[in-house]
PDB file of N, CA and C in Angstrom:
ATOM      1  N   UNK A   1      73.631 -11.524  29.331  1.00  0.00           N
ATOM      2  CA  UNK A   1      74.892 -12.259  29.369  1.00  0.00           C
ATOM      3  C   UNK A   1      74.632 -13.659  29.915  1.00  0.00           C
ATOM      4  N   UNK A   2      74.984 -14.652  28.887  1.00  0.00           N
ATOM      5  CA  UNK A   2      74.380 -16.108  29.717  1.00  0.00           C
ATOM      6  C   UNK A   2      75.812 -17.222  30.065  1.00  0.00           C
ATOM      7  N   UNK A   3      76.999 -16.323  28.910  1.00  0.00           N
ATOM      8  CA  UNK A   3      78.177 -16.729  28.449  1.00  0.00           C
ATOM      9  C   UNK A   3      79.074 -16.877  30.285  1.00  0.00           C
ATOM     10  N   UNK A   4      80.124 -17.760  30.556  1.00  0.00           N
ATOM     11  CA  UNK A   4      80.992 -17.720  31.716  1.00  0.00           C
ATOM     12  C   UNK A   4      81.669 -16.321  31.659  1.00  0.00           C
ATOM     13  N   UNK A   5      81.896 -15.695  32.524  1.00  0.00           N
ATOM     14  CA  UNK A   5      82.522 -14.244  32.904  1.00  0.00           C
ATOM     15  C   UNK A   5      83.878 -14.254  33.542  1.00  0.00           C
ATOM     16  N   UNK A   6      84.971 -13.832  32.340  1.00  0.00           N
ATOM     17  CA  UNK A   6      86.440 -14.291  32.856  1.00  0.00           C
ATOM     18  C   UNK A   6      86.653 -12.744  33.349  1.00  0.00           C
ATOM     19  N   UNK A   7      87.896 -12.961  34.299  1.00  0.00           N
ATOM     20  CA  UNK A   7      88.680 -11.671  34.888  1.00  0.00           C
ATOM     21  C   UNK A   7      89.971 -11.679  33.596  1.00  0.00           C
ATOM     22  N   UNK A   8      90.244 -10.039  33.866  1.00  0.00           N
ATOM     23  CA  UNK A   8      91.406 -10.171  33.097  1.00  0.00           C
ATOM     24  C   UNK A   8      92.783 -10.789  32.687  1.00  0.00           C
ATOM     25  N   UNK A   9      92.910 -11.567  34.099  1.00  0.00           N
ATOM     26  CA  UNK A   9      93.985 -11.774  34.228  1.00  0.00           C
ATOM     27  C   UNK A   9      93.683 -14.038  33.492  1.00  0.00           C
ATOM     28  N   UNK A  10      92.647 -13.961  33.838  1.00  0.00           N
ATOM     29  CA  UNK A  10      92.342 -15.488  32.721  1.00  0.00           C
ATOM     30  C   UNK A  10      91.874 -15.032  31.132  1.00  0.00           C
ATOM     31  N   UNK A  11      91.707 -14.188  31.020  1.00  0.00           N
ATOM     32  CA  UNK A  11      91.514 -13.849  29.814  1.00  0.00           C
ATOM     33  C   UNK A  11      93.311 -13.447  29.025  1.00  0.00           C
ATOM     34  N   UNK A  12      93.968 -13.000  29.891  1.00  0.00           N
ATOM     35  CA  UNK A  12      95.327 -13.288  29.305  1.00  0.00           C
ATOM     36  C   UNK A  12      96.221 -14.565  29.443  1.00  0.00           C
ATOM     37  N   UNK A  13      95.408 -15.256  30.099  1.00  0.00           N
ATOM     38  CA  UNK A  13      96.121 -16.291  30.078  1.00  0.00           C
ATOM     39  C   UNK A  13      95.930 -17.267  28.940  1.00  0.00           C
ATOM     40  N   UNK A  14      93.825 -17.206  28.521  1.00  0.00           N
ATOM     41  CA  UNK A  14      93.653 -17.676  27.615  1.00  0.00           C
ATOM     42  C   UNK A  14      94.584 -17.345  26.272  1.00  0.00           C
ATOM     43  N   UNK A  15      94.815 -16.389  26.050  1.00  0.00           N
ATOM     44  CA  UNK A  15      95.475 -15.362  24.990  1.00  0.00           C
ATOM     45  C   UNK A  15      97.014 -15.728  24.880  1.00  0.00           C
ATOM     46  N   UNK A  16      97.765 -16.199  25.815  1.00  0.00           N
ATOM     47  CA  UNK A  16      99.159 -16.336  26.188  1.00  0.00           C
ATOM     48  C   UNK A  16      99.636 -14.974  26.215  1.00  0.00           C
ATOM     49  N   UNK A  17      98.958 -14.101  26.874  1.00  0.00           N
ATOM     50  CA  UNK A  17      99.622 -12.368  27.005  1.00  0.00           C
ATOM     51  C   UNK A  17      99.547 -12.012  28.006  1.00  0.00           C
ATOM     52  N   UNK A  18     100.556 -11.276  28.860  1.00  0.00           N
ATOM     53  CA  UNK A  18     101.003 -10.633  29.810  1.00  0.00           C
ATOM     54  C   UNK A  18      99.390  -9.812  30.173  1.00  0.00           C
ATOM     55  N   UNK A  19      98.794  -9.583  31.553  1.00  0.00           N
ATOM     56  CA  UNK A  19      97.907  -8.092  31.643  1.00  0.00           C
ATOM     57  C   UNK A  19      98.127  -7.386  31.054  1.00  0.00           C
ATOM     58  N   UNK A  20      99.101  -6.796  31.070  1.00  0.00           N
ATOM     59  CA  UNK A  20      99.599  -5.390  30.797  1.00  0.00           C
ATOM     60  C   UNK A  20      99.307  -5.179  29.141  1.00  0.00           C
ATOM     61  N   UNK A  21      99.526  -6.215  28.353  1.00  0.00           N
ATOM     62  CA  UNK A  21      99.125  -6.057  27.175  1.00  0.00           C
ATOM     63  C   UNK A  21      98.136  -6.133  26.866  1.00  0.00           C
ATOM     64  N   UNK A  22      96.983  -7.327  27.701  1.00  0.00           N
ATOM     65  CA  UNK A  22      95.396  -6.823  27.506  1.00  0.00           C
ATOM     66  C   UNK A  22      94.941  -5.653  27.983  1.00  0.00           C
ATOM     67  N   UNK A  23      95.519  -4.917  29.488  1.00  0.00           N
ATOM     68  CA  UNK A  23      94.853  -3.937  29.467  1.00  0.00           C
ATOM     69  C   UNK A  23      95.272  -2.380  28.471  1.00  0.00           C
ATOM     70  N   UNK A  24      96.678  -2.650  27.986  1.00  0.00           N
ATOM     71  CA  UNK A  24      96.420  -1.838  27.194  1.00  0.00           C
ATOM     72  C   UNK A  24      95.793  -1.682  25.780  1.00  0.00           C
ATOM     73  N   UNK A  25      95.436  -3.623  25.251  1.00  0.00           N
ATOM     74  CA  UNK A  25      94.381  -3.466  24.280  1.00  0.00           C
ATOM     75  C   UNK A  25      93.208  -3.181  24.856  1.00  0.00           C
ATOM     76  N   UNK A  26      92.996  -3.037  25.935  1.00  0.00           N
ATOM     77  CA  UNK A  26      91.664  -2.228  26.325  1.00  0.00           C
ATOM     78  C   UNK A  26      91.782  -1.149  25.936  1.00  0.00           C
ATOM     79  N   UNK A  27      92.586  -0.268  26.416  1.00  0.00           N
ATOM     80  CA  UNK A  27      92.632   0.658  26.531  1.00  0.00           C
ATOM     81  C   UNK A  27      92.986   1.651  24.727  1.00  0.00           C
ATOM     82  N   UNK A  28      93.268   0.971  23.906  1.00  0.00           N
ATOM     83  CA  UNK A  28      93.871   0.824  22.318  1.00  0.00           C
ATOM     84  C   UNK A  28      92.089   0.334  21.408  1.00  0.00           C
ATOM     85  N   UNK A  29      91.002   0.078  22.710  1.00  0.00           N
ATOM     86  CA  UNK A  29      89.912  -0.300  21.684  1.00  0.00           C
ATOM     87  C   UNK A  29      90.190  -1.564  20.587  1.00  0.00           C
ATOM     88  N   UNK A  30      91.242  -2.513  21.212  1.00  0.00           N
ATOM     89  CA  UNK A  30      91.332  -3.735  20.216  1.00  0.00           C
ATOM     90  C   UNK A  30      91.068  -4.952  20.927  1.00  0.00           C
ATOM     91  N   UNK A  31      91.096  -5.085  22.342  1.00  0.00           N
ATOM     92  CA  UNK A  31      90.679  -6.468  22.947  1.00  0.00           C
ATOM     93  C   UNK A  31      88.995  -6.710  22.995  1.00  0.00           C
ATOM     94  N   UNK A  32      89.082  -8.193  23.042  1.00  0.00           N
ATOM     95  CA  UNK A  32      88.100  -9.051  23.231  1.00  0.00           C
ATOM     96  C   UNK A  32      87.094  -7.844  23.535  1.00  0.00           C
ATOM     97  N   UNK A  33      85.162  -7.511  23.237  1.00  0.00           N
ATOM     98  CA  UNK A  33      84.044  -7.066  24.227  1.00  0.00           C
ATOM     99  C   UNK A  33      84.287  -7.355  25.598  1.00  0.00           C
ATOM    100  N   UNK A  34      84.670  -6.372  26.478  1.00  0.00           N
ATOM    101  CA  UNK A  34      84.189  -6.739  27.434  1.00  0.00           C
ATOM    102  C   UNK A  34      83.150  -6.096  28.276  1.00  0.00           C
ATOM    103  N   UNK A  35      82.914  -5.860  29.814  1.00  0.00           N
ATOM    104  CA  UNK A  35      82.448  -5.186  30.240  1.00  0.00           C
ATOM    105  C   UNK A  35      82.861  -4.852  31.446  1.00  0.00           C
ATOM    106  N   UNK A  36      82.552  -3.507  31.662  1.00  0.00           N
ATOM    107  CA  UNK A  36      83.344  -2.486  32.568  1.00  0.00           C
ATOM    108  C   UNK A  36      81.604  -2.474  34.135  1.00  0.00           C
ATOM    109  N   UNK A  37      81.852  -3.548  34.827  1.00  0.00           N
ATOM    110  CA  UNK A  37      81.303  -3.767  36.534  1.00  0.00           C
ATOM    111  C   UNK A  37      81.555  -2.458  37.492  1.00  0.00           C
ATOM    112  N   UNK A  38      80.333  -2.093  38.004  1.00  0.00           N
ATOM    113  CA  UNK A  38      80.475  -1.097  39.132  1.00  0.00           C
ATOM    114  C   UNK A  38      81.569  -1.188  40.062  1.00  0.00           C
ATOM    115  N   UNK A  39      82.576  -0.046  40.217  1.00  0.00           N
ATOM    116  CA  UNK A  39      83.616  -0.433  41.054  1.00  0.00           C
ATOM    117  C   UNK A  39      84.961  -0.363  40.207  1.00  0.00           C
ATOM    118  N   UNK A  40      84.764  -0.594  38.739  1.00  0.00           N
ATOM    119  CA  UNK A  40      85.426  -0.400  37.930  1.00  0.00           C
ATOM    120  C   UNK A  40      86.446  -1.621  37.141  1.00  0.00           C
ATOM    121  N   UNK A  41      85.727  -2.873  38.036  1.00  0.00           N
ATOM    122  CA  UNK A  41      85.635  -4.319  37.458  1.00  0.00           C
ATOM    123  C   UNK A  41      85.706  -4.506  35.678  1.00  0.00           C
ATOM    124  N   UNK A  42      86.960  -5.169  35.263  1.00  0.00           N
ATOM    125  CA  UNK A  42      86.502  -5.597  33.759  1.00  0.00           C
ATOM    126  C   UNK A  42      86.201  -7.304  33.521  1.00  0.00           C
ATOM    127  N   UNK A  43      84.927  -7.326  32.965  1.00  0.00           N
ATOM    128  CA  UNK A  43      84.751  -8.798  32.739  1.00  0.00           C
ATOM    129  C   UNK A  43      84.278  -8.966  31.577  1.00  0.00           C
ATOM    130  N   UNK A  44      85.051 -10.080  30.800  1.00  0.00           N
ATOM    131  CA  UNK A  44      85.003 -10.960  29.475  1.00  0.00           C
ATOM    132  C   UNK A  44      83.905 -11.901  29.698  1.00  0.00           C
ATOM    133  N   UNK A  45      83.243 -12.077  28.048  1.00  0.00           N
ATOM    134  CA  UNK A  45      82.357 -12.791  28.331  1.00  0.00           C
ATOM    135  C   UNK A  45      83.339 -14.652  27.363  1.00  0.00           C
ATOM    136  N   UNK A  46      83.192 -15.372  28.185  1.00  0.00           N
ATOM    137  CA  UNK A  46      84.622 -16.249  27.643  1.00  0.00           C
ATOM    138  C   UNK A  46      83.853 -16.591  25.845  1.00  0.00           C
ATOM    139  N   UNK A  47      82.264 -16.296  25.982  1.00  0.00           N
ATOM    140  CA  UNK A  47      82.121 -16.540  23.652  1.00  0.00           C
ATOM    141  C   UNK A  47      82.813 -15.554  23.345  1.00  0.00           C
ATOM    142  N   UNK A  48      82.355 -14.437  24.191  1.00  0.00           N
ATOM    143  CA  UNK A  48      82.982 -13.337  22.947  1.00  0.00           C
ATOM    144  C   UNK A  48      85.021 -13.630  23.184  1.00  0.00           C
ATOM    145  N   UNK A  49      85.249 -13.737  24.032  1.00  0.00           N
ATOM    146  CA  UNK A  49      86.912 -13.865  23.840  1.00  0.00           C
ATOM    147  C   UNK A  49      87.165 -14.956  22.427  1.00  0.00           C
ATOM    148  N   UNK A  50      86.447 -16.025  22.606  1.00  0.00           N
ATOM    149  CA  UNK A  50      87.017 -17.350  22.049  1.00  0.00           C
ATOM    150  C   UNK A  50      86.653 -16.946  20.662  1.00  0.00           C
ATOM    151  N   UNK A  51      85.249 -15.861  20.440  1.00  0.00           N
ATOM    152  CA  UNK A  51      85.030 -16.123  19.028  1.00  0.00           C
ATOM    153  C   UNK A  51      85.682 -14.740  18.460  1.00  0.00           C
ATOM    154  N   UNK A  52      86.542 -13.575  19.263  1.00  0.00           N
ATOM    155  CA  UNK A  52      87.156 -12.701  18.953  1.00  0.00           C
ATOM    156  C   UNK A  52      88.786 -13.316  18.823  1.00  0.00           C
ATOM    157  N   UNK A  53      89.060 -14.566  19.077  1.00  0.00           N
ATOM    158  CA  UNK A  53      90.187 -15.085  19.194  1.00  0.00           C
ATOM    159  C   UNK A  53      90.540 -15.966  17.609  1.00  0.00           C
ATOM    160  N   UNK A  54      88.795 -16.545  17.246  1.00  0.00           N
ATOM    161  CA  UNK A  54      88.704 -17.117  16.053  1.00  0.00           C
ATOM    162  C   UNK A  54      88.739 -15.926  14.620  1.00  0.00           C
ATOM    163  N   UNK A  55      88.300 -15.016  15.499  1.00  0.00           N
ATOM    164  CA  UNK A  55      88.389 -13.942  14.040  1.00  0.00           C
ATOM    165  C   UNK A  55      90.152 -13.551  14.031  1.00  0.00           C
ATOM    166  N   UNK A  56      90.641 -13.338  14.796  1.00  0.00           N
ATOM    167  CA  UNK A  56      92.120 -12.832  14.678  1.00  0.00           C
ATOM    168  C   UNK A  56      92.809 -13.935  13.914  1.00  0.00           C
ATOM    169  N   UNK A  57      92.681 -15.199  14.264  1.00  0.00           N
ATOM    170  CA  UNK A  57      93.379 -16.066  13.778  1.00  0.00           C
ATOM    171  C   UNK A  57      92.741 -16.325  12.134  1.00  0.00           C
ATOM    172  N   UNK A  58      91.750 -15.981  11.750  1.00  0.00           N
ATOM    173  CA  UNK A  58      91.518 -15.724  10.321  1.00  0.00           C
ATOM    174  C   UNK A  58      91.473 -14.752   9.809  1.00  0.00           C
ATOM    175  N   UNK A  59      91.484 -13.455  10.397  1.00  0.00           N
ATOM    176  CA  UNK A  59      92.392 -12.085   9.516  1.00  0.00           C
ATOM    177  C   UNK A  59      93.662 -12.553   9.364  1.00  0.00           C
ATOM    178  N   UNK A  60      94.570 -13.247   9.930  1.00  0.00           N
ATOM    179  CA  UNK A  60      95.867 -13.339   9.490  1.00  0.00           C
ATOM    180  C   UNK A  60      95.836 -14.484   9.403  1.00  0.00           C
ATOM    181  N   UNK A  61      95.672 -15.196   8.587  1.00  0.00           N
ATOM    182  CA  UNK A  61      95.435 -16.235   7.837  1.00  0.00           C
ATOM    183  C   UNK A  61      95.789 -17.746   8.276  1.00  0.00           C
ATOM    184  N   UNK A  62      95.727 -17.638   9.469  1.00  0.00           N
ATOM    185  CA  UNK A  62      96.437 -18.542  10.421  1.00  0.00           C
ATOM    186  C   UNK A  62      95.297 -19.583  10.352  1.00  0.00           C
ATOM    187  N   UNK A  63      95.874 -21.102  10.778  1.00  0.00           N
ATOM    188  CA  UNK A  63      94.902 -21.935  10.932  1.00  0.00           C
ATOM    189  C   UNK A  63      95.387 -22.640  12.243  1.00  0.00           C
ATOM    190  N   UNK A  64      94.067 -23.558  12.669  1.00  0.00           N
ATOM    191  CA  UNK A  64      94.126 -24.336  13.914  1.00  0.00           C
ATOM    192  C   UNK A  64      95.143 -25.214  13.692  1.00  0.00           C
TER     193      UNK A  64
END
């Protein structure tokens, strides 16, 4: 991992979504890779958010 390491709660912010809705796309197997830290820590790696953010916005055909 060489990428910056967001907490969940900046990773929904990046997203404009409530926690509660990232952690239940955690929990739904549809949010961003992340990784699950001893202790039970979840951390985003901020490529994979941004380039899991670029694929959503081109499955639905959305542009910048």
């Amino acid at each position: 991992m060489s990428s910056e390491l967001l907490t969940v709660r900046e990773v929904a912010e990046i997203l404009t979504i409530s926690q509660a809705t990232l952690r239940g796309w955690i929990k739904e197997n549809t949010a961003p890779k992340y990784y699950r830290l001893n202790g039970g820590a979840i951390r985003f790696e901020k490529a994979d958010v941004l380039g899991w953010l670029e694929q959503q916005i081109e499955s639905y055909g959305g542009s910048r």
